[in-house]
Protein backbone atom coordinates (compact mmCIF):
# COMPACT_ATOMS: atom_id res chain seq x y z
CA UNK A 1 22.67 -41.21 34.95
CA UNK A 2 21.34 -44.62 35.58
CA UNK A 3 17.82 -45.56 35.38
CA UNK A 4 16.25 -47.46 38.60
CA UNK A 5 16.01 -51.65 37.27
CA UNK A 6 12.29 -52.09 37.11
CA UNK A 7 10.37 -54.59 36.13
CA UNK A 8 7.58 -54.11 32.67
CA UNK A 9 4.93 -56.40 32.82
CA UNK A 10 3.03 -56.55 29.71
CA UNK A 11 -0.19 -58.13 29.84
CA UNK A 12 -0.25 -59.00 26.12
CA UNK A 13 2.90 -60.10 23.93
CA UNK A 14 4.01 -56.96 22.28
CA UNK A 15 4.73 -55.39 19.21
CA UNK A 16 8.04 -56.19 17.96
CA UNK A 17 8.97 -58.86 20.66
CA UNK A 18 10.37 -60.92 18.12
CA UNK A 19 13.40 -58.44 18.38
CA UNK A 20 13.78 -59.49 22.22
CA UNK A 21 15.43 -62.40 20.64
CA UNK A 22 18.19 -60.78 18.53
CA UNK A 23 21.29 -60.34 19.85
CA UNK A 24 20.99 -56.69 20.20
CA UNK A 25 17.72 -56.15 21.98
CA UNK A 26 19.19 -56.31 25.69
CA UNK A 27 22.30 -53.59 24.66
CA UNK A 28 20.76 -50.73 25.71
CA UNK A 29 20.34 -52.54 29.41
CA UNK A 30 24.13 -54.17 29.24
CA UNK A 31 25.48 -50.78 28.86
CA UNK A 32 23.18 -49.31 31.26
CA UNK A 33 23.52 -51.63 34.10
CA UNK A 34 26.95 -53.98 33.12
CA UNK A 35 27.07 -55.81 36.51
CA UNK A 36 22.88 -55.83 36.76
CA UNK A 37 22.89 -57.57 33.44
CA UNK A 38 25.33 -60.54 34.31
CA UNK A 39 23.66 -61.06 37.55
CA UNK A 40 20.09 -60.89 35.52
CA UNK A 41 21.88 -63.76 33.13
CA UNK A 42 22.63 -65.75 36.06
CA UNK A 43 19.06 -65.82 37.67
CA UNK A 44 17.43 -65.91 34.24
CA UNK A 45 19.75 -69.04 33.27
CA UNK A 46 18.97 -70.73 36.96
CA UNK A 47 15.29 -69.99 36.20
CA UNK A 48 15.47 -71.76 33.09
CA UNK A 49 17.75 -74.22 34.62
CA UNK A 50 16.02 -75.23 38.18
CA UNK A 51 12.86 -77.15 37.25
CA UNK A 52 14.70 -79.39 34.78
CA UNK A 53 17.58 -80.37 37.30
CA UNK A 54 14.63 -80.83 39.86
CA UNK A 55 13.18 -83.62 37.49
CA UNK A 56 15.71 -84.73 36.64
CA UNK A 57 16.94 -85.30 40.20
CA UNK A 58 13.88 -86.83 40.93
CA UNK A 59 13.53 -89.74 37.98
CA UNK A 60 17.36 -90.08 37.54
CA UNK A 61 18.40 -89.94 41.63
CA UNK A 62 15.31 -90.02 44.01
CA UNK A 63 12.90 -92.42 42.62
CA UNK A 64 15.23 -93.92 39.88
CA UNK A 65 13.09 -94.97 36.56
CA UNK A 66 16.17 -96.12 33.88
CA UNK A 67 15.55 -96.56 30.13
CA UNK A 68 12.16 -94.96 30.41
CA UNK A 69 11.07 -92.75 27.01
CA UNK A 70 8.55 -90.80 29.75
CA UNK A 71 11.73 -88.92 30.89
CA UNK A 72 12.16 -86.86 27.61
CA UNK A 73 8.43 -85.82 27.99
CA UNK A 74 8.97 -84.73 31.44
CA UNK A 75 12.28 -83.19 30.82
CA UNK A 76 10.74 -81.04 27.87
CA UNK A 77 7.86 -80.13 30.43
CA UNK A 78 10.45 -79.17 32.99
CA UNK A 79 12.21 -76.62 30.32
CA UNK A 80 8.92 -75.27 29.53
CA UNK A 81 8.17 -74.09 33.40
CA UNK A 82 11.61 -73.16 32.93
CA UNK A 83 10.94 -70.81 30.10
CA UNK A 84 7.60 -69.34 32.03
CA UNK A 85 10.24 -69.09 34.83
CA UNK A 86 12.39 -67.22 32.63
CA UNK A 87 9.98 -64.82 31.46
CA UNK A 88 9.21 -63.36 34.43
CA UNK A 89 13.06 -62.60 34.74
CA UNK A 90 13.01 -61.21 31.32
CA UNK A 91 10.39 -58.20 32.52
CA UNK A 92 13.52 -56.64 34.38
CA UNK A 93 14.99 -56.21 31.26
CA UNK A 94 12.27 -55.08 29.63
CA UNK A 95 11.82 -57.98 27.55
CA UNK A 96 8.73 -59.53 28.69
CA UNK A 97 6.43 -61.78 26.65
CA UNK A 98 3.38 -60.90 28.14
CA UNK A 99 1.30 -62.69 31.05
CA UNK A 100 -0.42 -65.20 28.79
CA UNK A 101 2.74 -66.71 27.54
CA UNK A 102 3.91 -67.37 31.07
CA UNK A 103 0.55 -68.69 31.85
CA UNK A 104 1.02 -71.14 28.39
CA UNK A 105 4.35 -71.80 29.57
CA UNK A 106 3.45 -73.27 33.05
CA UNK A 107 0.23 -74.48 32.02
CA UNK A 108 1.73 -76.54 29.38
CA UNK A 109 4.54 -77.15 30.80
CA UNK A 110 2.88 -79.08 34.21
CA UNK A 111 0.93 -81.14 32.02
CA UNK A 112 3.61 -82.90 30.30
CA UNK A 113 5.66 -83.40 33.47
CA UNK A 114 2.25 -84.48 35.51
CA UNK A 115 1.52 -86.97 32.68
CA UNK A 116 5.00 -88.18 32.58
CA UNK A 117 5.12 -88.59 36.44
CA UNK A 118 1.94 -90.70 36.07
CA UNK A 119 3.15 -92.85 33.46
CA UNK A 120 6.35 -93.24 35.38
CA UNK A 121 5.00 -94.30 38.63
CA UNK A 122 1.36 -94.56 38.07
């Protein structure tokens, strides 16, 4: 029988996490739940995905800024909300990092696209 999809939020990073990134740590789910893990791939891969098309849409297309070195700081900003972003995805799979490291993430991750807004158009 299948097991309800739940999310586990773990307020610290756990023990063994560094197995969430093996190849094998999400079988037990893909076997579980085949069609519930694609979908979960697609939302956690548009999580990762969103903010960085967002800045980039907004140096490259909205307010265009060419041949500016700012952009990479932004962009790496971007994929760090993204990660935070994909974190909280992760706990339905069990594989969340804990709430500090999606705190870091966004924390960390507005500060370098803030400061690269400002130096763009400040």
């Amino acid at each position: 029988m299948k097991s309800k999809i739940k999310p586990t939020f773990n307020k610290k990073i756990p023990k063994g996490a560094a197995a969430y990134f093996m190849k094998e740590s999400d079988d037990e789910f893909k076997q579980e739940h085949p069609i519930g893990y694609v979908i979960f791939v697609a939302i956690a891969l548009g999580a990762l995905m969103i903010p960085i098309t967002i800045y980039l849409w907004v140096v490259l297309t909205v307010f265009p800024v060419p041949d500016s070195n700012w952009i990479i700081m932004g962009f790496w900003g971007a994929f760090i909300i993204g990660t935070g972003l994909f974190n909280i995805v992760a706990a339905w799979v069990n594989q969340h990092l804990g709430h500090k490291v999606t705190f870091f993430c966004f924390l960390i991750g507005a500060i370098l696209v803030v400061n690269s807004l400002l130096a763009l158009y400040g």
